[in-house]
C-alpha atoms as a PDB file:
ATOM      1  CA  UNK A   1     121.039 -80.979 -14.253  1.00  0.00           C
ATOM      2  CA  UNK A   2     123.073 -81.566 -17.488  1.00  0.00           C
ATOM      3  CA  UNK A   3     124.936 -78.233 -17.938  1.00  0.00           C
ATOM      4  CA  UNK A   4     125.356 -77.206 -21.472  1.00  0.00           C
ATOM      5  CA  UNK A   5     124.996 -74.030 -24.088  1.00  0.00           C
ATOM      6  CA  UNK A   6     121.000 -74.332 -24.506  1.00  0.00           C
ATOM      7  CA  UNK A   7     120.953 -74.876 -20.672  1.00  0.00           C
ATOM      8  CA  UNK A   8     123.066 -72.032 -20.079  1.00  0.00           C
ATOM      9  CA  UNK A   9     121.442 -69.714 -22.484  1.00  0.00           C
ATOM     10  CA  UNK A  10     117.995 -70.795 -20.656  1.00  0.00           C
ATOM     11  CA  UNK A  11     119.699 -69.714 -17.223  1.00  0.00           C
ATOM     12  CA  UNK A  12     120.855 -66.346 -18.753  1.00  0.00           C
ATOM     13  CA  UNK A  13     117.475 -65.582 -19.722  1.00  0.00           C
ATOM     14  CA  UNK A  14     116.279 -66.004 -16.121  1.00  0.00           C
ATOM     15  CA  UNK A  15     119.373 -63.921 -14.814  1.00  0.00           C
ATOM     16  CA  UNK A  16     118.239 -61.055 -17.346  1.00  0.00           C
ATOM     17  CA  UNK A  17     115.292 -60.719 -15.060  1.00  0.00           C
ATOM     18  CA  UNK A  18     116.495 -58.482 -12.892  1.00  0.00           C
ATOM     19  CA  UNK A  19     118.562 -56.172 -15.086  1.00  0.00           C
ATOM     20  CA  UNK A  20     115.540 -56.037 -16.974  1.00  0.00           C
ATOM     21  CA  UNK A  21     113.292 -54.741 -14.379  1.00  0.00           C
ATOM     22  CA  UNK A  22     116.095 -52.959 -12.454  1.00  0.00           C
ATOM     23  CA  UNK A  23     116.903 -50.584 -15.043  1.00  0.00           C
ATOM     24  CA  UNK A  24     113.461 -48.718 -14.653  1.00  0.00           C
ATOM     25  CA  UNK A  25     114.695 -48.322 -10.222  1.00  0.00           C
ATOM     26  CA  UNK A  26     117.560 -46.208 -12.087  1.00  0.00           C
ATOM     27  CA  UNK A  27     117.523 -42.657 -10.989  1.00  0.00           C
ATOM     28  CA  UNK A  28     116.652 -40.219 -13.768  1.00  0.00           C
ATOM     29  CA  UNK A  29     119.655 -38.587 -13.463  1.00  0.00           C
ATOM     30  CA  UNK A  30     121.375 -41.745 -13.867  1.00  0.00           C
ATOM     31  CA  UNK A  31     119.022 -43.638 -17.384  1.00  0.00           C
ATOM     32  CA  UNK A  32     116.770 -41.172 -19.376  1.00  0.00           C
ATOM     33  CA  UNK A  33     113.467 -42.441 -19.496  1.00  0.00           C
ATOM     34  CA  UNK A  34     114.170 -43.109 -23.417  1.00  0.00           C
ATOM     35  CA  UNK A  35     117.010 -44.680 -22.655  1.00  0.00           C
ATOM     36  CA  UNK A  36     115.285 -46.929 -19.572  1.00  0.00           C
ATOM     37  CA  UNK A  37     112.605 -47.883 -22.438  1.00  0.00           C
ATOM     38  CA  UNK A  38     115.413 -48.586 -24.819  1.00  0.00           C
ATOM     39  CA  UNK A  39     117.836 -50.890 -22.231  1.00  0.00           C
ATOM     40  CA  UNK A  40     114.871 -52.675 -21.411  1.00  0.00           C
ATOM     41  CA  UNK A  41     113.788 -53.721 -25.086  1.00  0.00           C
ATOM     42  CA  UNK A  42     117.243 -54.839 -25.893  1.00  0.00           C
ATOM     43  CA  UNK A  43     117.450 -56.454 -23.083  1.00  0.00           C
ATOM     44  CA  UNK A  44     114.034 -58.281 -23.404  1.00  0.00           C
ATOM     45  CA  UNK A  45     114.449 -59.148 -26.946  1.00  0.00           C
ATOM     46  CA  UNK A  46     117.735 -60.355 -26.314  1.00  0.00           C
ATOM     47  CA  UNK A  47     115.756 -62.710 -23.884  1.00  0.00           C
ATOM     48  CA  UNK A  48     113.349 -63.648 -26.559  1.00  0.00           C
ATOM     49  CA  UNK A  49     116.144 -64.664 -29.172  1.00  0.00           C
ATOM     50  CA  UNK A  50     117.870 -67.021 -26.553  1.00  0.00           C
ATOM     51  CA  UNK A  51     114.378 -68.788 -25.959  1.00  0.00           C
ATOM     52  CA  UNK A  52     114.629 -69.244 -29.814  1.00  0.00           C
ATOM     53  CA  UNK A  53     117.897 -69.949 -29.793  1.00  0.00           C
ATOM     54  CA  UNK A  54     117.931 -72.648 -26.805  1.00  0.00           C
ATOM     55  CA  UNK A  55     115.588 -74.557 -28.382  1.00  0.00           C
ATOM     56  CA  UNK A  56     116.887 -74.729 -31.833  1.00  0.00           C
ATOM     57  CA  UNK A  57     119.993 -75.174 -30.461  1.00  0.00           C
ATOM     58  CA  UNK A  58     119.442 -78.414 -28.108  1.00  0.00           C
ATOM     59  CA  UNK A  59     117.880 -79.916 -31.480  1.00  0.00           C
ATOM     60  CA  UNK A  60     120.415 -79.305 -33.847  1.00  0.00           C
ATOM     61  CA  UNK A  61     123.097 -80.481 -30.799  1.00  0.00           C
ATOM     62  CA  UNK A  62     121.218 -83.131 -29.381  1.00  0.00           C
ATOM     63  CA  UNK A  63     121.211 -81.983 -25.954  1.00  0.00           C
ATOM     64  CA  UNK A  64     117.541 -81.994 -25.365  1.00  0.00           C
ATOM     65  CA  UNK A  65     116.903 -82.870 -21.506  1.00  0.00           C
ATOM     66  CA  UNK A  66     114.341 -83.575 -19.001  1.00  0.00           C
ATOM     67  CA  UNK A  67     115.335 -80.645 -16.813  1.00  0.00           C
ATOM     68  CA  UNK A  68     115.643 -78.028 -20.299  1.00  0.00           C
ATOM     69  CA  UNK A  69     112.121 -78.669 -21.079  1.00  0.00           C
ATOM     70  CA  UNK A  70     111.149 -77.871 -17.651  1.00  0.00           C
ATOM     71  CA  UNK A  71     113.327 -74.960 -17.356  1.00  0.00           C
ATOM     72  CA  UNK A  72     113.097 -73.376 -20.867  1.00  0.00           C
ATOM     73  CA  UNK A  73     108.765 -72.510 -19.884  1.00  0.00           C
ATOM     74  CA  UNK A  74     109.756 -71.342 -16.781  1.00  0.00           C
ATOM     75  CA  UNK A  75     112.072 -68.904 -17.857  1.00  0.00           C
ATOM     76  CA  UNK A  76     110.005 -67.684 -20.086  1.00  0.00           C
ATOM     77  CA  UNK A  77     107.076 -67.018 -18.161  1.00  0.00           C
ATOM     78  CA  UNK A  78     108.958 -65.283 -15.454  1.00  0.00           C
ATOM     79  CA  UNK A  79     110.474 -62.921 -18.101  1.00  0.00           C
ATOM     80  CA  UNK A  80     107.118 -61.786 -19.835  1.00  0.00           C
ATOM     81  CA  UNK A  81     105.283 -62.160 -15.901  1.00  0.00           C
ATOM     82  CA  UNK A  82     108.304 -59.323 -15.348  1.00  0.00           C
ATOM     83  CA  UNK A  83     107.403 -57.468 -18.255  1.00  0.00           C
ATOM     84  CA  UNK A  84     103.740 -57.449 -17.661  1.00  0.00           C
ATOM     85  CA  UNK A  85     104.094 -56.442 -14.394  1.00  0.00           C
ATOM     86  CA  UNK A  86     106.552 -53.527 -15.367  1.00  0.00           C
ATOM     87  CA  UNK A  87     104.255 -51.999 -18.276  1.00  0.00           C
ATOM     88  CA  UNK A  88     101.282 -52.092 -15.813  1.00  0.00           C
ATOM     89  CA  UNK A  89     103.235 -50.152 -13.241  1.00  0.00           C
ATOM     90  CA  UNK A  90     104.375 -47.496 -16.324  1.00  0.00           C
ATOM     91  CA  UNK A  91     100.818 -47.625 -17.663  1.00  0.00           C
ATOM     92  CA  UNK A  92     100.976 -48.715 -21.011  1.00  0.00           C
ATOM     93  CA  UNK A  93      99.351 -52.146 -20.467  1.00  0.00           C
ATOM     94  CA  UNK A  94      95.736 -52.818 -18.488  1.00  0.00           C
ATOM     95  CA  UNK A  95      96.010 -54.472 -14.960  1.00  0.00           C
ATOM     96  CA  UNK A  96      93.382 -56.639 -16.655  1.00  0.00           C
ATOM     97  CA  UNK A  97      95.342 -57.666 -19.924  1.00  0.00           C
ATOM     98  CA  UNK A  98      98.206 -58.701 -17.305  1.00  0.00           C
ATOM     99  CA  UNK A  99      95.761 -60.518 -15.524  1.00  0.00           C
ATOM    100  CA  UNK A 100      94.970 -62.501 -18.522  1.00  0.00           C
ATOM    101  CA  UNK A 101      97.886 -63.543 -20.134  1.00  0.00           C
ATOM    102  CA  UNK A 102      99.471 -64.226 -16.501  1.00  0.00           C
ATOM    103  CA  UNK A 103      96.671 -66.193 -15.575  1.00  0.00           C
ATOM    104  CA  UNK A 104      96.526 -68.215 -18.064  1.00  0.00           C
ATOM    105  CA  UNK A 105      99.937 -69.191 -17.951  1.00  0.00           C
ATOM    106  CA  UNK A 106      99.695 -69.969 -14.769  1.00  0.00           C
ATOM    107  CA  UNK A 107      96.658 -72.402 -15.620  1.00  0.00           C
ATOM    108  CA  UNK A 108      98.340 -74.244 -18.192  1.00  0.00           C
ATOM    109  CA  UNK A 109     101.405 -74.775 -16.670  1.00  0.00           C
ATOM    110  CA  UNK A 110      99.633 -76.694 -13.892  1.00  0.00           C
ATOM    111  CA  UNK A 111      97.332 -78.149 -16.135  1.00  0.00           C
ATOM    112  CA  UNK A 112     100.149 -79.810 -18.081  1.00  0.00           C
ATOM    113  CA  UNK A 113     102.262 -80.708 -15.111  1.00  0.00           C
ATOM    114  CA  UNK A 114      98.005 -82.387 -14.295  1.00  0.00           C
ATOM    115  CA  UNK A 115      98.304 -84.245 -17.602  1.00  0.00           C
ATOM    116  CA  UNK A 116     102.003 -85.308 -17.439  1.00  0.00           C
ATOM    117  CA  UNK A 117     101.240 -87.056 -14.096  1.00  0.00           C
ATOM    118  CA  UNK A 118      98.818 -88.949 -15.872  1.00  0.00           C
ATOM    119  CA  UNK A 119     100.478 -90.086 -18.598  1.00  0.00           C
ATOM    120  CA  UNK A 120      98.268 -88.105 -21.250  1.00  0.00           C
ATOM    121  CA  UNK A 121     100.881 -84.903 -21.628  1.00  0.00           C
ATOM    122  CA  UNK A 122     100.764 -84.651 -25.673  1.00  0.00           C
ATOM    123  CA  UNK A 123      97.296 -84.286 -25.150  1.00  0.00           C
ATOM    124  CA  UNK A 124      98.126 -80.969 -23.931  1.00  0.00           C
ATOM    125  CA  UNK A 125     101.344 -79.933 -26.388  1.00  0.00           C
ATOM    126  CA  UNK A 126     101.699 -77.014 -27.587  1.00  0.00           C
ATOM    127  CA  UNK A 127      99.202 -75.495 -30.214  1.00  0.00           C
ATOM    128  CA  UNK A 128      99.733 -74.026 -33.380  1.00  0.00           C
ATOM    129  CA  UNK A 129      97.340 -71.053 -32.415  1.00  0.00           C
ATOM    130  CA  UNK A 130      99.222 -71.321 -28.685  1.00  0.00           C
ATOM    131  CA  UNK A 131     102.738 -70.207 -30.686  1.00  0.00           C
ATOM    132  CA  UNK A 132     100.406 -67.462 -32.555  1.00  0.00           C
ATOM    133  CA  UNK A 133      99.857 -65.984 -29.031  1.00  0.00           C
ATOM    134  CA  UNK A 134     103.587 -65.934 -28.157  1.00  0.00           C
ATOM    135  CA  UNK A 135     104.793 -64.296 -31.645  1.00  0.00           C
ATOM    136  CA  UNK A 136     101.922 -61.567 -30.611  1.00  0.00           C
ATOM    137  CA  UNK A 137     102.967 -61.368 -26.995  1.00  0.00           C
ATOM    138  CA  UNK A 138     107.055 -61.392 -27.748  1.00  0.00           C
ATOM    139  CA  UNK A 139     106.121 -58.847 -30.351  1.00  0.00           C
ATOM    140  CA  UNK A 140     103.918 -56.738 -28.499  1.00  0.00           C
ATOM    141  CA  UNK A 141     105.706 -56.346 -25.277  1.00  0.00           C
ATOM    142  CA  UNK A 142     109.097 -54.613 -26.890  1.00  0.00           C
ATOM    143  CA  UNK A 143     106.692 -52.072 -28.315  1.00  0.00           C
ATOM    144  CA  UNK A 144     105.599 -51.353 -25.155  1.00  0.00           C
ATOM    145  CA  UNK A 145     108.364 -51.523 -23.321  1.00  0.00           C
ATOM    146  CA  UNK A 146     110.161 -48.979 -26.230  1.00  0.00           C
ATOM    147  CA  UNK A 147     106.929 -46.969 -26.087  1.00  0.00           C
ATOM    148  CA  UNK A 148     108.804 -43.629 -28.156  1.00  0.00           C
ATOM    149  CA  UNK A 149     107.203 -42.634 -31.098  1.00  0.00           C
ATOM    150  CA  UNK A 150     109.366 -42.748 -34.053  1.00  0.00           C
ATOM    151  CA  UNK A 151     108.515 -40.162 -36.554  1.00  0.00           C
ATOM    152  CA  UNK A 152     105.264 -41.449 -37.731  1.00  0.00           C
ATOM    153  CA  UNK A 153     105.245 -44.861 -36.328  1.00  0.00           C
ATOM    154  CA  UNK A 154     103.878 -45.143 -32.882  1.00  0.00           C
ATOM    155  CA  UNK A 155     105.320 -48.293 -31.112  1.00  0.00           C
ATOM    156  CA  UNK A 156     102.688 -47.833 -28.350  1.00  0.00           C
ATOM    157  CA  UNK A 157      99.894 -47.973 -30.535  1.00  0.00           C
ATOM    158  CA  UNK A 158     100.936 -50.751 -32.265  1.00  0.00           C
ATOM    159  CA  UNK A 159     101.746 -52.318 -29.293  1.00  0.00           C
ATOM    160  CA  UNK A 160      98.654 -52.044 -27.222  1.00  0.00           C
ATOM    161  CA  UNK A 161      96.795 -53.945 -30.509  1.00  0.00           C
ATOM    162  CA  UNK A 162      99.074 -57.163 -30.193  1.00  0.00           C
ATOM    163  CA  UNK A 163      98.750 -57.075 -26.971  1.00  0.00           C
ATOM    164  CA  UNK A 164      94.865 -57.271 -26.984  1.00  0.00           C
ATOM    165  CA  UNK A 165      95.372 -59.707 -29.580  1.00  0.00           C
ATOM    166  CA  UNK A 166      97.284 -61.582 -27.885  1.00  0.00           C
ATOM    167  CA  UNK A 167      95.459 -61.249 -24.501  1.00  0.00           C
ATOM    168  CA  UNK A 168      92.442 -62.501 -26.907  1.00  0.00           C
ATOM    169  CA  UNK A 169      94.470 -65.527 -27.902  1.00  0.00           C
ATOM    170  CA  UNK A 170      95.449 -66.346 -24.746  1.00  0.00           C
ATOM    171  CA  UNK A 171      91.961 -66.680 -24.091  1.00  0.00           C
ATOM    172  CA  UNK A 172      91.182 -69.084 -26.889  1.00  0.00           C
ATOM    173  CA  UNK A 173      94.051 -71.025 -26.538  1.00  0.00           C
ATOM    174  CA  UNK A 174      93.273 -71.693 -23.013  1.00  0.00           C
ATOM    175  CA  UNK A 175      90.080 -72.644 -23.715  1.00  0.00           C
ATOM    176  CA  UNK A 176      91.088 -74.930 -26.467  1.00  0.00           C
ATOM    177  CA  UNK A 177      94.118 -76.571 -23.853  1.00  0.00           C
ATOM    178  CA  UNK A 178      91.201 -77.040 -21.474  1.00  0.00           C
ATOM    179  CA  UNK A 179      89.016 -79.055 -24.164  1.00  0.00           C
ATOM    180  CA  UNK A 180      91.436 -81.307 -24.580  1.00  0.00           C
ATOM    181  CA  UNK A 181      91.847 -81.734 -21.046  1.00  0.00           C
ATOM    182  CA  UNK A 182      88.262 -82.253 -20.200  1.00  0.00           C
ATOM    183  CA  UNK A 183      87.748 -86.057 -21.154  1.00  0.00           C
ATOM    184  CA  UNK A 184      90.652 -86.906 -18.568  1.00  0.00           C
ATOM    185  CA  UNK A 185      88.932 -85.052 -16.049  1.00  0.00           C
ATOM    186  CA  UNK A 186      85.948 -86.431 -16.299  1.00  0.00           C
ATOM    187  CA  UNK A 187      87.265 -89.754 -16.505  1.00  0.00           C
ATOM    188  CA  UNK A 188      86.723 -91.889 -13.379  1.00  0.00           C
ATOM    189  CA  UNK A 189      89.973 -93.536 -11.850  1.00  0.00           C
END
């Protein structure tokens, strides 16, 4: 495991999980609610700036490795699985919008780890409709998670549209990974 700064950043990420979700076990008396909501959307869009910044940094530094692009997805779908999770137990996200976007992550993880085996993993890349999804989803889930009002703007509203948007998305975009997949399944070996 070649230890360097997009590496690290990647590992940070994952070690945000639990301060992320453990500010909202703080006791009242301890975190305002506002302030809960407001920890935990700095502390997730920190998260979502270091998945930027990983990436653009092992490109411009030339430290792209084998075990960064397997680490980089996972840390990323363990920090919006965490979020999910969290806004369905505060109620301002459907069990069944969780369900979705979870779901389908799960799906095409193992569906590319399917096609890697096989030699036919670009088959599989990432979409342009697939990054679409996350800019709704890394959007959508501070609004929620920030849920206050302020004056006129209503983060929840706005919120709970991305996410269905993005939920929606999510279902395309599995569809379309799935497509692609199909004439290697079908193929006879």
């Amino acid at each position: 495991m070649p230890w360097n700064l997009p590496n690290l950043l990647t590992w940070l990420r994952i070690l945000l999980i639990p301060m992320f979700v453990g500010i909202f076990y703080f006791e009242k008396s301890w975190v305002s609610a506002p302030n809960q909501n407001l920890v935990a959307t700095v502390i997730f869009t920190a998260a979502a700036i270091t998945d930027w910044l990983d990436g653009w940094l092992a490109r411009k530094l030339n430290q792209t490795s084998a075990f960064g692009a397997f680490l980089d997805p996972v840390a990323d779908k363990l920090m919006v699985a965490a979020a999910l999770i969290i806004l369905v137990q505060l109620e301002r996200v459907d069990a069944i919008i969780a369900l979705i976007i979870i779901g389908r992550e799960i799906t095409i993880s193992a569906l590319r780890e399917w096609m890697a085996q096989i030699g036919q993993a670009k088959s599989v890349a990432v979409s342009f409709l697939g990054k679409i999804k996350t800019v709704s989803q890394m959007v959508a889930i501070p609004l929620l998670l920030y849920h206050t009002p302020i004056g006129a703007f209503s983060p929840q509203r706005i919120g709970t549209w991305l996410i269905y948007i993005a939920a929606l998305l999510t279902l395309i975009s599995m569809a379309y990974y799935l497509k692609m997949a199909l004439p290697q399944a079908l193929r006879k070996n």
